[in-house]
C-alpha atoms as a PDB file:
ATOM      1  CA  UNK A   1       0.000   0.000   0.000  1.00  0.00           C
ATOM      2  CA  UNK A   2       1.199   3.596  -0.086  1.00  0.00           C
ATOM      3  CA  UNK A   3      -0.050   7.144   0.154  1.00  0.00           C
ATOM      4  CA  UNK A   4      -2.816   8.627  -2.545  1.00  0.00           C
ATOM      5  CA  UNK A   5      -1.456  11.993  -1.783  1.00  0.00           C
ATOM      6  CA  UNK A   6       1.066  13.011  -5.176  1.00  0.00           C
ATOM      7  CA  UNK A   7       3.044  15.101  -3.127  1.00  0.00           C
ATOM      8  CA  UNK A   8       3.507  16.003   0.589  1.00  0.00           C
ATOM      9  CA  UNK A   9       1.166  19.344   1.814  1.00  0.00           C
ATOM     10  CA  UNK A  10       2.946  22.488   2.665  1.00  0.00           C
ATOM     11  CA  UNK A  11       4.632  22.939   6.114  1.00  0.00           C
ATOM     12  CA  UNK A  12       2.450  24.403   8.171  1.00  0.00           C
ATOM     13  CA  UNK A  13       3.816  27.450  10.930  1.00  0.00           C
ATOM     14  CA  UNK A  14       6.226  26.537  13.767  1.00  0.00           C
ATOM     15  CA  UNK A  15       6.318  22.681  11.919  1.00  0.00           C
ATOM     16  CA  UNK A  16       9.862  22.386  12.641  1.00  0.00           C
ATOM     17  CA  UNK A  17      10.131  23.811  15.728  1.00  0.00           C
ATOM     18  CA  UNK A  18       7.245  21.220  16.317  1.00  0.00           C
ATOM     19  CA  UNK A  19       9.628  18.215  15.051  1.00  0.00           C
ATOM     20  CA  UNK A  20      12.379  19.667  17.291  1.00  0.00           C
ATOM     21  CA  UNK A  21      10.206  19.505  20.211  1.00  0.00           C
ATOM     22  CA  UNK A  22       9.087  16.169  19.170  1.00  0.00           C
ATOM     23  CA  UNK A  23      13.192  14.603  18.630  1.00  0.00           C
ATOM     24  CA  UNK A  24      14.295  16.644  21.922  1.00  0.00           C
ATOM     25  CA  UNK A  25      11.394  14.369  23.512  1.00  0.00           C
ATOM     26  CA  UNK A  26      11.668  11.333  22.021  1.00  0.00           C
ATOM     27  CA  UNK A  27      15.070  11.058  21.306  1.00  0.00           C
ATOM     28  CA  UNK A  28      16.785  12.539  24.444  1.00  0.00           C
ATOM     29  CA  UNK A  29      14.271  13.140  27.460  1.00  0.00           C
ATOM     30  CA  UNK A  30      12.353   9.487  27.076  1.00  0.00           C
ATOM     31  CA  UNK A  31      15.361   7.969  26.776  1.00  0.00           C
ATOM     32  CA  UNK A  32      17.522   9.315  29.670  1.00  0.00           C
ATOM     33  CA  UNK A  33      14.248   9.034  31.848  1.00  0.00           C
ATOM     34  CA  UNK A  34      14.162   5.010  31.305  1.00  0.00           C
ATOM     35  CA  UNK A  35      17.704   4.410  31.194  1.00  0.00           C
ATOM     36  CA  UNK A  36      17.851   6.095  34.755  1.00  0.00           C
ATOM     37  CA  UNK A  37      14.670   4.324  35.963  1.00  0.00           C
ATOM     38  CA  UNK A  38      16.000   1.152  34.621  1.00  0.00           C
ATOM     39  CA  UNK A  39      19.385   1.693  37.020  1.00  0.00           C
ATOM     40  CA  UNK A  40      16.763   2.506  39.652  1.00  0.00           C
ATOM     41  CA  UNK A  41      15.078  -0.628  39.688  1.00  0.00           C
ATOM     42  CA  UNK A  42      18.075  -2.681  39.351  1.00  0.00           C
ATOM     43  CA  UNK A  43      20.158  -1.006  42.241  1.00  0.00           C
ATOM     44  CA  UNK A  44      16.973  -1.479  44.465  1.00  0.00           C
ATOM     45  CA  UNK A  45      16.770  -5.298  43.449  1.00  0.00           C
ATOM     46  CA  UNK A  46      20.254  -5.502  44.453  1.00  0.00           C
ATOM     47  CA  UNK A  47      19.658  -3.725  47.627  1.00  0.00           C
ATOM     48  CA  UNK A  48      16.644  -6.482  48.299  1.00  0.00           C
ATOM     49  CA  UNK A  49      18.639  -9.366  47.170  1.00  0.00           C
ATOM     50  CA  UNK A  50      21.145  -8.395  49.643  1.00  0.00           C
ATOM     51  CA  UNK A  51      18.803  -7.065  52.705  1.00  0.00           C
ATOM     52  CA  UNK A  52      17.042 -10.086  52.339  1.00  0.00           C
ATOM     53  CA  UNK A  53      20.257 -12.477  51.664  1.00  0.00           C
ATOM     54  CA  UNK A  54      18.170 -14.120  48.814  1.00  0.00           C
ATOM     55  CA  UNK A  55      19.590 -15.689  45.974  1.00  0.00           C
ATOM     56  CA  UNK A  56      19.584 -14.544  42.498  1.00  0.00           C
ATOM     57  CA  UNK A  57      16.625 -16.399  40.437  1.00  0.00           C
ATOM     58  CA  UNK A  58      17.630 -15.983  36.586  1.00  0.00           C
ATOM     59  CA  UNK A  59      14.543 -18.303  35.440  1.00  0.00           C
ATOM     60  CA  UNK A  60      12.169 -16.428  37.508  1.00  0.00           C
ATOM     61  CA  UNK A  61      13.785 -13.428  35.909  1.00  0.00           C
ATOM     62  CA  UNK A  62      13.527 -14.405  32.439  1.00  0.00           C
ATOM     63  CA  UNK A  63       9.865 -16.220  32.616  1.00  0.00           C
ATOM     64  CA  UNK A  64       8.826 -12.378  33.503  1.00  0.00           C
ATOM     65  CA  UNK A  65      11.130 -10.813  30.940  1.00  0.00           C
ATOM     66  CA  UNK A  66       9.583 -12.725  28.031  1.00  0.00           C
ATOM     67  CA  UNK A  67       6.256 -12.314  29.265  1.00  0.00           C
ATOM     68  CA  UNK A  68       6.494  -8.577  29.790  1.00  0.00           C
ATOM     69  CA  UNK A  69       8.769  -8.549  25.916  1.00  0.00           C
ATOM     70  CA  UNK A  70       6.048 -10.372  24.602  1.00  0.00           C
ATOM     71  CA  UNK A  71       3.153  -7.965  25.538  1.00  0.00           C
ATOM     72  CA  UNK A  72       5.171  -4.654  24.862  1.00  0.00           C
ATOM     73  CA  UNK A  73       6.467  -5.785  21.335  1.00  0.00           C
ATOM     74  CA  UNK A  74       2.860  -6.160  20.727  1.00  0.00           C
ATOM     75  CA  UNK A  75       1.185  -3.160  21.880  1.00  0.00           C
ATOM     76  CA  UNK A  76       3.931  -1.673  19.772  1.00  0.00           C
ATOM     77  CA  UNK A  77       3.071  -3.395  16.627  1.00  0.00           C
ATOM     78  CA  UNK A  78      -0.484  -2.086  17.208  1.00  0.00           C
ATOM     79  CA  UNK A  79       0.450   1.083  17.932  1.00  0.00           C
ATOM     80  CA  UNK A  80       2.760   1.650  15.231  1.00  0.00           C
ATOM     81  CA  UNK A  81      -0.059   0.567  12.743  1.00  0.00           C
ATOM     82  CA  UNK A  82      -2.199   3.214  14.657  1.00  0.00           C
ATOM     83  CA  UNK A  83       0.573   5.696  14.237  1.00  0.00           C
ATOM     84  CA  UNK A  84       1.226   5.064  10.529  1.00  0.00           C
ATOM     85  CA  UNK A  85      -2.954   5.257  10.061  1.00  0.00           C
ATOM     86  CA  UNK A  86      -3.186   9.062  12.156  1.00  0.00           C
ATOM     87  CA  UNK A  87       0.091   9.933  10.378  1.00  0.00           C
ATOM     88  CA  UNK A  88      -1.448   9.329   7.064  1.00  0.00           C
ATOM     89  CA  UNK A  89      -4.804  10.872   8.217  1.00  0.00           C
ATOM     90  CA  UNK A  90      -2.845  14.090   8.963  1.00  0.00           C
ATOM     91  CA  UNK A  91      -1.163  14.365   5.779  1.00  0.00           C
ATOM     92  CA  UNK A  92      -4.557  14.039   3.652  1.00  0.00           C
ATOM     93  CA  UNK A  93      -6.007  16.800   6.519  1.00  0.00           C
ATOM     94  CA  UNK A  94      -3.383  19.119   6.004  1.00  0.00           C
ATOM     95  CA  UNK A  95      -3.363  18.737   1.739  1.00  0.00           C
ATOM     96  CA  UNK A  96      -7.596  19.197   1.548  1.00  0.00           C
ATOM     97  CA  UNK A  97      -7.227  22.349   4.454  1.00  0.00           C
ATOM     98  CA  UNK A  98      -4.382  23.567   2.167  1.00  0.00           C
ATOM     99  CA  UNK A  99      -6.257  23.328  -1.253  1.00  0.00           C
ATOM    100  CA  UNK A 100      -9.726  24.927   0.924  1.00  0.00           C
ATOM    101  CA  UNK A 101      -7.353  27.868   1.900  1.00  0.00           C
ATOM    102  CA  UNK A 102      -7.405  29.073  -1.674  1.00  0.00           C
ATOM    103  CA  UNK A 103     -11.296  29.526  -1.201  1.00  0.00           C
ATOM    104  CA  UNK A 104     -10.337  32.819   1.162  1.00  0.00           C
ATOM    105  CA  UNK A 105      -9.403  34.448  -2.421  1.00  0.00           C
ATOM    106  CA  UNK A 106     -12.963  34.215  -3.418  1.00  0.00           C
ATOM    107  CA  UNK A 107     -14.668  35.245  -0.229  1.00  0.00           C
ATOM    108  CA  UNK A 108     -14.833  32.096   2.141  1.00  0.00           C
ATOM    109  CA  UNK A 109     -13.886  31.235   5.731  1.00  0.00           C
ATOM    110  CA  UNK A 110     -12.442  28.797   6.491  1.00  0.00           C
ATOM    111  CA  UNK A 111     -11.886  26.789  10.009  1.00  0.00           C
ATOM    112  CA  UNK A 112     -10.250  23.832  10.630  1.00  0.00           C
ATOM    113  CA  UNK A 113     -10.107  21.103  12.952  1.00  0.00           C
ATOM    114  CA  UNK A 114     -13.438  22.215  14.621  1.00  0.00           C
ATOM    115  CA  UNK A 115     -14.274  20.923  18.199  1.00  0.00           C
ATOM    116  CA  UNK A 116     -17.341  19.596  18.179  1.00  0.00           C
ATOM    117  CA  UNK A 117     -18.647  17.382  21.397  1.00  0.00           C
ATOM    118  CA  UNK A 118     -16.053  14.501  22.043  1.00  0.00           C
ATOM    119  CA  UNK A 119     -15.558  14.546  17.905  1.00  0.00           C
ATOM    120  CA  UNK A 120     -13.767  16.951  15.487  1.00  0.00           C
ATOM    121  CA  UNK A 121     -14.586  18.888  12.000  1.00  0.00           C
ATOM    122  CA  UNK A 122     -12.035  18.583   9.616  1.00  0.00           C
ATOM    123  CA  UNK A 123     -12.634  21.286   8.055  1.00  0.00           C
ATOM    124  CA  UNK A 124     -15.860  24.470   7.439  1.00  0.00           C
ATOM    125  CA  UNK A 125     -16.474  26.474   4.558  1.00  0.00           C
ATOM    126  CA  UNK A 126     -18.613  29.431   5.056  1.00  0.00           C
ATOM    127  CA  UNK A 127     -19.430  31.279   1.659  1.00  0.00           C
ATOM    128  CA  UNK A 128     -22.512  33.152   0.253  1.00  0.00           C
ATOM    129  CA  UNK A 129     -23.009  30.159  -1.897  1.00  0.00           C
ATOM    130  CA  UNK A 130     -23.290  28.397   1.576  1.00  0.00           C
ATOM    131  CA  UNK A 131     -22.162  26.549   4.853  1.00  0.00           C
ATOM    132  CA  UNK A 132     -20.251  23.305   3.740  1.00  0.00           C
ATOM    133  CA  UNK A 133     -18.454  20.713   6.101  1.00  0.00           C
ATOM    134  CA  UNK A 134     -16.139  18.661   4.833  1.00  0.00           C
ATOM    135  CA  UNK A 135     -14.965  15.305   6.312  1.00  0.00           C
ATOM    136  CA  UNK A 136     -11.559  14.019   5.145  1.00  0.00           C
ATOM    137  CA  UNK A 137     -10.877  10.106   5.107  1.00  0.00           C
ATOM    138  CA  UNK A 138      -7.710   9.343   3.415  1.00  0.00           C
ATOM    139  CA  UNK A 139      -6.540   5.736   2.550  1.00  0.00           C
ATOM    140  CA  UNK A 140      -3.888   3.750   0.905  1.00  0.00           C
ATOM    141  CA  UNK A 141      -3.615   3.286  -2.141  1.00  0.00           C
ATOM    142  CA  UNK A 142      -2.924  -0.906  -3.420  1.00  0.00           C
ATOM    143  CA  UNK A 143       0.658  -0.766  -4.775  1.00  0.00           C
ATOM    144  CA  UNK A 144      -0.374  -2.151  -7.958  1.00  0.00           C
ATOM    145  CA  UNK A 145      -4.047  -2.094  -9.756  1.00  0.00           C
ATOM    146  CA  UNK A 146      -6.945   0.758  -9.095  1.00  0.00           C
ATOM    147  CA  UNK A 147      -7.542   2.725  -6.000  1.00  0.00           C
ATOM    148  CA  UNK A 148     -11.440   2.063  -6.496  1.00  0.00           C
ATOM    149  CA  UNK A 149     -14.181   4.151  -4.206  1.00  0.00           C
ATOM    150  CA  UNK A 150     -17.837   3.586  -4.703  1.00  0.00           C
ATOM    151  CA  UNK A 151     -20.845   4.970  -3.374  1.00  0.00           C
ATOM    152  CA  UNK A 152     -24.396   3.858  -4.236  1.00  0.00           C
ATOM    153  CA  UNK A 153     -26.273   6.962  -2.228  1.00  0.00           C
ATOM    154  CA  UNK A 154     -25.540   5.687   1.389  1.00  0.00           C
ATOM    155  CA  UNK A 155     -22.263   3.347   1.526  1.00  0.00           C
ATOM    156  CA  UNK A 156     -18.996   4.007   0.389  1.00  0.00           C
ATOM    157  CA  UNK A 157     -17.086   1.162  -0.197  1.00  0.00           C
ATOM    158  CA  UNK A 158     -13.153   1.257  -0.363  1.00  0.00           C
ATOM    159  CA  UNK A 159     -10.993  -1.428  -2.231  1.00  0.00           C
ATOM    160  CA  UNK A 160     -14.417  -3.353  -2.122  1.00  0.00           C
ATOM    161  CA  UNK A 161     -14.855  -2.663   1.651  1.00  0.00           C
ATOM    162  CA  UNK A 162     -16.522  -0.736   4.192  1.00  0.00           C
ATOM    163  CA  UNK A 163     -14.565   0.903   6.412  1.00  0.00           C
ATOM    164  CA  UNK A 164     -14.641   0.613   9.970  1.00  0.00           C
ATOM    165  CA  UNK A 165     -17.075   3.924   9.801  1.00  0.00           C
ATOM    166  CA  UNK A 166     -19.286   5.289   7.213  1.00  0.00           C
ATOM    167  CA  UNK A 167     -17.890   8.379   5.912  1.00  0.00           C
ATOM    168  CA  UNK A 168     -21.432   9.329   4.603  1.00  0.00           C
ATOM    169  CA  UNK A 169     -23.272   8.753   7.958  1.00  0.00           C
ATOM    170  CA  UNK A 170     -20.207  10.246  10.105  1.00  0.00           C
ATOM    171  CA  UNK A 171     -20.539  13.852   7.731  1.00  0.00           C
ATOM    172  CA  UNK A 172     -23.906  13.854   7.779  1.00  0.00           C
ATOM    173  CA  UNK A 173     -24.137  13.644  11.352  1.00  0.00           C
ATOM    174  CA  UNK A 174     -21.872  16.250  11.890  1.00  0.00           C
ATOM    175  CA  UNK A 175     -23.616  18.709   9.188  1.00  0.00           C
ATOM    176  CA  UNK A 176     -26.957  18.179  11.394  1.00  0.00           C
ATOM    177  CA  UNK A 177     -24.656  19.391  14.391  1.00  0.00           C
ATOM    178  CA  UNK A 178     -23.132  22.274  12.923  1.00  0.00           C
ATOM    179  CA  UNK A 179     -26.339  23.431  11.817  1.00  0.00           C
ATOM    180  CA  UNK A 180     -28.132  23.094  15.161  1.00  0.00           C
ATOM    181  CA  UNK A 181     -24.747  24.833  16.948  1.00  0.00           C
ATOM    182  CA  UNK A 182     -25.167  27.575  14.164  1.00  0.00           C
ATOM    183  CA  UNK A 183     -28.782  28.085  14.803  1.00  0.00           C
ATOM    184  CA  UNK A 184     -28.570  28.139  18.825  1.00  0.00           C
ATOM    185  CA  UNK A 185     -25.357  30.900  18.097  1.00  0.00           C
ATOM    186  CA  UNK A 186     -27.480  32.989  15.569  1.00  0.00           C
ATOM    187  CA  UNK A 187     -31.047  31.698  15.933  1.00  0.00           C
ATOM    188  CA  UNK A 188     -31.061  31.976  12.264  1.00  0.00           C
ATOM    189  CA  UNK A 189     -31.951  28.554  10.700  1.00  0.00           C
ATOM    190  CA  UNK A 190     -29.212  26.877   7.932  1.00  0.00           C
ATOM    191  CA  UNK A 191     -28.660  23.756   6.322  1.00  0.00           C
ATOM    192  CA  UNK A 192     -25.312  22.979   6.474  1.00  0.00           C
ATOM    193  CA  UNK A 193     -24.318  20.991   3.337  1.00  0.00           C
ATOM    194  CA  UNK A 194     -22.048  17.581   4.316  1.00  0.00           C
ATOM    195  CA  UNK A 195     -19.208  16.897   1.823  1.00  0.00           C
ATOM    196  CA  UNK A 196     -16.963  13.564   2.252  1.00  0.00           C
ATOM    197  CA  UNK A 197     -13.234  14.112   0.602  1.00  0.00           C
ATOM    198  CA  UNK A 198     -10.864  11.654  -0.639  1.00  0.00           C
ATOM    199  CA  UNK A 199      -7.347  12.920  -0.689  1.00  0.00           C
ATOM    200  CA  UNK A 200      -5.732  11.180  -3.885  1.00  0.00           C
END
């Protein structure tokens, strides 16, 4: 699989002071933190073993270790696939918000990355022509052979499946939420118009 997006999306403001911030944390602070809880824990085993004048237990040691191995190599494995989906989700965010910027030339607003009640808008478009929200889902695209999306009027299928949410549902949901929000702000009455976007 690999990204539908032709080229990576502008850098945004502050981006690499961001991925500085990110390095420094990762790369340095995390690091030094477990190394020195690591010596921690096995200066205060040592300081058992010998208050106690017990005898080391390797096997005991090293049933735990591969237990504990085990578990954490696979939360990572999930997590990494989580990290590569949000990674990829952010990308295709940050390309369709930098294409709707171009809208401000003709008289738009536009927000971004709207809180909404434990959910988020990807992205509003407020012109005279209307209020539109748009929902980005962005997948990846089959190394070889076509990158196929259908939609008969209420599923979307992608590669031939449904994905674990429907796009269609999810934007229409949140364009009957905007539009009540709008309407409790203004107490004027509009239909926000739901638009699902696939980067690629």
């Amino acid at each position: 699989m690999r990204s539908p997006l032709k080229r990576k999306p502008l850098r945004n403001p502050g981006d690499s002071v961001r991925k500085e911030m990110d390095k420094l944390v990762n790369e340095k602070v995390l690091s030094d933190y477990f190394i020195a809880m690591f010596m921690v824990l096995l200066a205060g085993l040592e300081w058992f073993r010998w208050y106690t004048d017990m005898r080391p237990q390797p096997v005991i040691y090293t049933v735990v270790a591969i237990i504990v191995a085990g578990v954490a190599f696979n939360r990572i494995r999930r997590n990494f696939k989580r990290f590569r989906a949000l990674k990829l989700g952010q990308e295709g965010e940050a390309a369709v918000g930098q294409f709707l910027e171009s809208l401000r030339n003709r008289g738009a607003s536009v927000l971004h990355d709207f809180p909404g009640e434990g959910f988020n808008v990807d992205h509003i478009v407020i012109h005279e022509s209307g209020v539109y929200l748009i929902e980005t889902k962005t997948f990846s695209k089959p190394d070889r052979g076509e990158p196929l999306i259908t939609f008969d009027g209420e599923r979307v299928l992608v590669l031939g499946r449904e994905p674990d949410r429907n796009p269609v549902i999810q934007a229409r949901a949140s364009a009957r939420w905007l539009s009540e929000l709008i309407q409790e702000l203004t107490g004027k009455r509009v239909a926000v118009r739901p638009v699902v976007v696939f980067p690629g």
